[in-house]
Protein backbone atom coordinates (compact mmCIF):
# COMPACT_ATOMS: atom_id res chain seq x y z
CA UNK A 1 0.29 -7.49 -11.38
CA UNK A 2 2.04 -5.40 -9.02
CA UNK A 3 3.78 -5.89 -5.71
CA UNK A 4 1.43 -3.62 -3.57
CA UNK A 5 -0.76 -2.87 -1.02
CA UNK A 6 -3.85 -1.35 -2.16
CA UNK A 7 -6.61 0.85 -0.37
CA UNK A 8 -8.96 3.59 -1.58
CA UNK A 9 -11.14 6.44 -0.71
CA UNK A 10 -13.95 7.98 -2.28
CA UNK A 11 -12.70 6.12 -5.73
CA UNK A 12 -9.41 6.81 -5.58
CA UNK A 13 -6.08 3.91 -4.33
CA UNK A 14 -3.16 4.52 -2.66
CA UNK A 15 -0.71 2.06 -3.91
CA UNK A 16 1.55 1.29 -0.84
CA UNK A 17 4.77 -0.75 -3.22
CA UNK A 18 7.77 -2.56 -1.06
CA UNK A 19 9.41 -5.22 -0.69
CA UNK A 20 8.96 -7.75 2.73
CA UNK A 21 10.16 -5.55 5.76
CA UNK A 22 8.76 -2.23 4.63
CA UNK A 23 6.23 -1.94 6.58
CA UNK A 24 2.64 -2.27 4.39
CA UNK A 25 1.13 -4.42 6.37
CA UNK A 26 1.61 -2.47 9.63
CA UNK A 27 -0.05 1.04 7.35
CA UNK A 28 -2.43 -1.42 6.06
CA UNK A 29 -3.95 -2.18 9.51
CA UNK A 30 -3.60 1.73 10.39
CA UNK A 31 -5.35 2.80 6.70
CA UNK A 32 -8.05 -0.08 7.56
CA UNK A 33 -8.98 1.06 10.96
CA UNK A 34 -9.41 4.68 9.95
CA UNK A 35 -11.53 3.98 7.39
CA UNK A 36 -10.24 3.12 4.06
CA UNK A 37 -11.89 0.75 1.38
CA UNK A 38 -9.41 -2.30 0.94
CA UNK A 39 -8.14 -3.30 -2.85
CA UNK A 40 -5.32 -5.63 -1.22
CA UNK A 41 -1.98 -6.27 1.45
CA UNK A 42 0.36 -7.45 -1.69
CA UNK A 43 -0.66 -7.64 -4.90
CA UNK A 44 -2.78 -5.33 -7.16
CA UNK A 45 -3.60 -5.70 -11.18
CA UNK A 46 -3.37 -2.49 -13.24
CA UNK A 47 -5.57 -2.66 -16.03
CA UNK A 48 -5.67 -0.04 -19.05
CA UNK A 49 -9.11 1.10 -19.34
CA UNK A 50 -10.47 3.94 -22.17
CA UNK A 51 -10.01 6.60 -19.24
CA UNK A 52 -6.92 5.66 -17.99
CA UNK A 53 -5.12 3.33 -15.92
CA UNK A 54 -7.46 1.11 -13.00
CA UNK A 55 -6.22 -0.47 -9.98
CA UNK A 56 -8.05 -4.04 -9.52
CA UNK A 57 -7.99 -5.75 -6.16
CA UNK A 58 -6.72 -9.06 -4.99
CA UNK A 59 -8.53 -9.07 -1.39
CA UNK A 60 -6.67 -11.40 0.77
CA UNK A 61 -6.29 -11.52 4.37
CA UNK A 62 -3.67 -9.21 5.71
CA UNK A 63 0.07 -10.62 6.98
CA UNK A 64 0.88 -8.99 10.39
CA UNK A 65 4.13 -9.78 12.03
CA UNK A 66 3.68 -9.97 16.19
CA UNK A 67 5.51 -6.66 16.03
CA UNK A 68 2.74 -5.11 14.25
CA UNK A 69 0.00 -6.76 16.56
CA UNK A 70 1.74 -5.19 19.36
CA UNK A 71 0.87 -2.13 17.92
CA UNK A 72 -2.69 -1.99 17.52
CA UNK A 73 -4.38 -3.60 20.58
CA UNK A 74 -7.57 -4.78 18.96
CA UNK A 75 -5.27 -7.78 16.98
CA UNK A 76 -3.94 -9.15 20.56
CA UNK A 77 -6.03 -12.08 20.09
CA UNK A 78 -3.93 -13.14 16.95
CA UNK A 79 -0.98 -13.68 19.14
CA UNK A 80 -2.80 -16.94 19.94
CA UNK A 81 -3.37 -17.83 16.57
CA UNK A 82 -1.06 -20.42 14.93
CA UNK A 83 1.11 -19.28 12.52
CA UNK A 84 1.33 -21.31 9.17
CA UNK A 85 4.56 -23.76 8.48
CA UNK A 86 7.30 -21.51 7.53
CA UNK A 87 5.78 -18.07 7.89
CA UNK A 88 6.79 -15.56 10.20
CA UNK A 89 3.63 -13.42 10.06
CA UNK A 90 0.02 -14.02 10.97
CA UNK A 91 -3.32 -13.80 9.07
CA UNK A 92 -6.12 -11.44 9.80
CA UNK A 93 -9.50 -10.75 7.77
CA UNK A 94 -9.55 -7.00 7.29
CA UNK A 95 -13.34 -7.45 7.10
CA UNK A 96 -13.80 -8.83 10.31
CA UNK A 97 -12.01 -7.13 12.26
CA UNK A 98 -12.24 -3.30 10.91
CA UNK A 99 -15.92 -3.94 9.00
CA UNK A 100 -14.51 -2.09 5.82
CA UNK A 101 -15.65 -2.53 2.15
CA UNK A 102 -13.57 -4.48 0.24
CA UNK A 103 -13.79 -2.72 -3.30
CA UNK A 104 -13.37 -4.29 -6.63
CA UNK A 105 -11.65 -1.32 -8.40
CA UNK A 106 -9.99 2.19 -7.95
CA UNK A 107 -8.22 4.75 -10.38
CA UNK A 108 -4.95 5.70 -8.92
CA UNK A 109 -4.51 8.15 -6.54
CA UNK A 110 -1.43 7.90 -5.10
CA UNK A 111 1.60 5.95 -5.19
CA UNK A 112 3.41 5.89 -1.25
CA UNK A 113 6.66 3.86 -1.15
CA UNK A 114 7.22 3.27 2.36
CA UNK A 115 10.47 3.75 4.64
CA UNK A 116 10.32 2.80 8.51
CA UNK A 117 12.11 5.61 10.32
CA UNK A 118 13.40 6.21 14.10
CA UNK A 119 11.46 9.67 14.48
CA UNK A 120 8.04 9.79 16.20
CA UNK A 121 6.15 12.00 13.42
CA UNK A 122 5.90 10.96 9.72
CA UNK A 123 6.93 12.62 6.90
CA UNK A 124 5.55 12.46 3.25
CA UNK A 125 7.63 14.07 0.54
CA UNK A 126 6.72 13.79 -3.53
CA UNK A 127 9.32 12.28 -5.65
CA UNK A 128 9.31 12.40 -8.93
CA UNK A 129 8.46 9.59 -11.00
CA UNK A 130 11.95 8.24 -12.52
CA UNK A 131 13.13 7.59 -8.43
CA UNK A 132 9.75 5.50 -7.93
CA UNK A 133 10.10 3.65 -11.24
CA UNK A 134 13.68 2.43 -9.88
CA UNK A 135 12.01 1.64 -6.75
CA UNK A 136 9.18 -0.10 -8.09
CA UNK A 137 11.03 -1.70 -11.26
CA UNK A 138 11.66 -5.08 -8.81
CA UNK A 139 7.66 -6.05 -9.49
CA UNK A 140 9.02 -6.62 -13.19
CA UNK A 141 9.66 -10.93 -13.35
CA UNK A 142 12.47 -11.13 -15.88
CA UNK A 143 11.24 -13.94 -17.91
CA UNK A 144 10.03 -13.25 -21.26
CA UNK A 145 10.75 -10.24 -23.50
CA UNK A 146 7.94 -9.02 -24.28
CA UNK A 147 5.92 -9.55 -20.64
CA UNK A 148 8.54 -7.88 -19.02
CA UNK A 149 8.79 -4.70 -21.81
CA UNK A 150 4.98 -4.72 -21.09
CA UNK A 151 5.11 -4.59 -17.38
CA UNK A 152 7.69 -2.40 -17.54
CA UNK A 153 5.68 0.01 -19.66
CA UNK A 154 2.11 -0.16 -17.66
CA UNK A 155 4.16 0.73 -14.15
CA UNK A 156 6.18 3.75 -16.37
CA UNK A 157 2.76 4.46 -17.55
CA UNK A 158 1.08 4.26 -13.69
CA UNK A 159 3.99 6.56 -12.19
CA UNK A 160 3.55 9.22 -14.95
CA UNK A 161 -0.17 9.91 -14.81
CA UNK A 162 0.08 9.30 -10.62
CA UNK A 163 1.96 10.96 -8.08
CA UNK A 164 4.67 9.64 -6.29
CA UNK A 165 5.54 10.51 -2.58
CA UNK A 166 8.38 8.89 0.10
CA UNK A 167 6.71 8.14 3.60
CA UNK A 168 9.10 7.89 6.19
CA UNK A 169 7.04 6.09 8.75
CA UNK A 170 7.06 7.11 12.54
CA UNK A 171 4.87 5.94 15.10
CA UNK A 172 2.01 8.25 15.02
CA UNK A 173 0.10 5.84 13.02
CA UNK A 174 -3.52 7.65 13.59
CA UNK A 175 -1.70 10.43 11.88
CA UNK A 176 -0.47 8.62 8.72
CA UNK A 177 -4.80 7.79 7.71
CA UNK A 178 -4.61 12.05 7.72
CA UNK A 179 -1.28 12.30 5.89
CA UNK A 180 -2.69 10.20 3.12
CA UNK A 181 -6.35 11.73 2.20
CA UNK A 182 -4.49 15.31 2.19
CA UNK A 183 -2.41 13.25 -0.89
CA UNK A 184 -5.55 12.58 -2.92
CA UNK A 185 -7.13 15.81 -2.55
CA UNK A 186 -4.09 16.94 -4.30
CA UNK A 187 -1.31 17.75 -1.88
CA UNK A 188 2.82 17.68 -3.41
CA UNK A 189 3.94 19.49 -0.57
CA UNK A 190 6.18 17.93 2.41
CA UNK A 191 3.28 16.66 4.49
CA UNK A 192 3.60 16.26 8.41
CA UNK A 193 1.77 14.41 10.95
């Protein structure tokens, strides 16, 4: 399993990784509105397969936080939603709401680890792998030997074969669904909004 939000196009995921704060469900809600296929808001599988590594969904409803509603107009009517006991955020079905396909299965496309920033425009810059291993190396539950050499080895293996970018998020969020189909057609440049 990994800590992720998942989406796809045309076959291929992103794999949006970050901790609580980072802001995946607020680029899941812009990647879902724009059109993407949806694997997941938190948690993906990998799964070796004879041609390389899948991503396997884990469709659950999406965890906004009211600051993220406030963004998009068309989830105003969760702000009179309850939230559950002891959770800031609230539930909404991405199927509902946006009418997208919820996939089974993707290869990997593109790995996008997440930073809110202050500037209006986002940025996407490739990194190489090692900095998004160290990043991504919290998904690893240290409990058993062995599990944990094997997770540890399957996300190594997922940021070698995949690559690896830094969003720093601004608030052009119809620009980001752009930013991230120019990444799987191929792009390692600096990207812009």
């Amino acid at each position: 399993s990994m800590h992720a939000a998942g989406f796809s196009k045309d076959g291929k995921a992103i794999l949006i990784p970050g901790t609580s704060g980072a802001g995946k469900s607020t680029l899941a809600i812009t990647l879902l509105r724009s059109g993407f296929d949806y694997l997941s808001d938190d948690m993906v599988f990998l799964q070796r397969r004879s041609d390389g590594l899948g991503i396997l969904s884990f469709p659950e409803d999406v965890d906004v936080s009211d600051q993220t509603i406030r963004f998009f107009p068309e989830l105003d009517f969760l702000r009179s939603s309850p939230k559950s006991v002891a959770w800031a955020k609230r539930q909404v079905r991405a199927d509902e709401v946006y009418g997208v396909e919820m996939v089974r299965e993707a290869r990997p496309g593109a790995i996008v680890l997440p930073k809110i920033s202050a500037k209006e425009r986002s940025v996407v810059r490739p990194i190489d792998a090692d900095e998004a291993l160290l990043e991504m190396v919290s998904n690893i539950l240290l409990t058993e030997a062995r599990s944990c050499q094997s997770h540890l080895d399957i996300l190594t293996e997922l940021v070698r074969q995949t690559p690896c970018y830094r969003l720093e998020t601004g608030r052009d969020f119809d620009c980001i669904p752009i930013l991230f189909r120019e990444l799987l057609n191929g792009s390692r440049e600096e990207v812009h909004a």
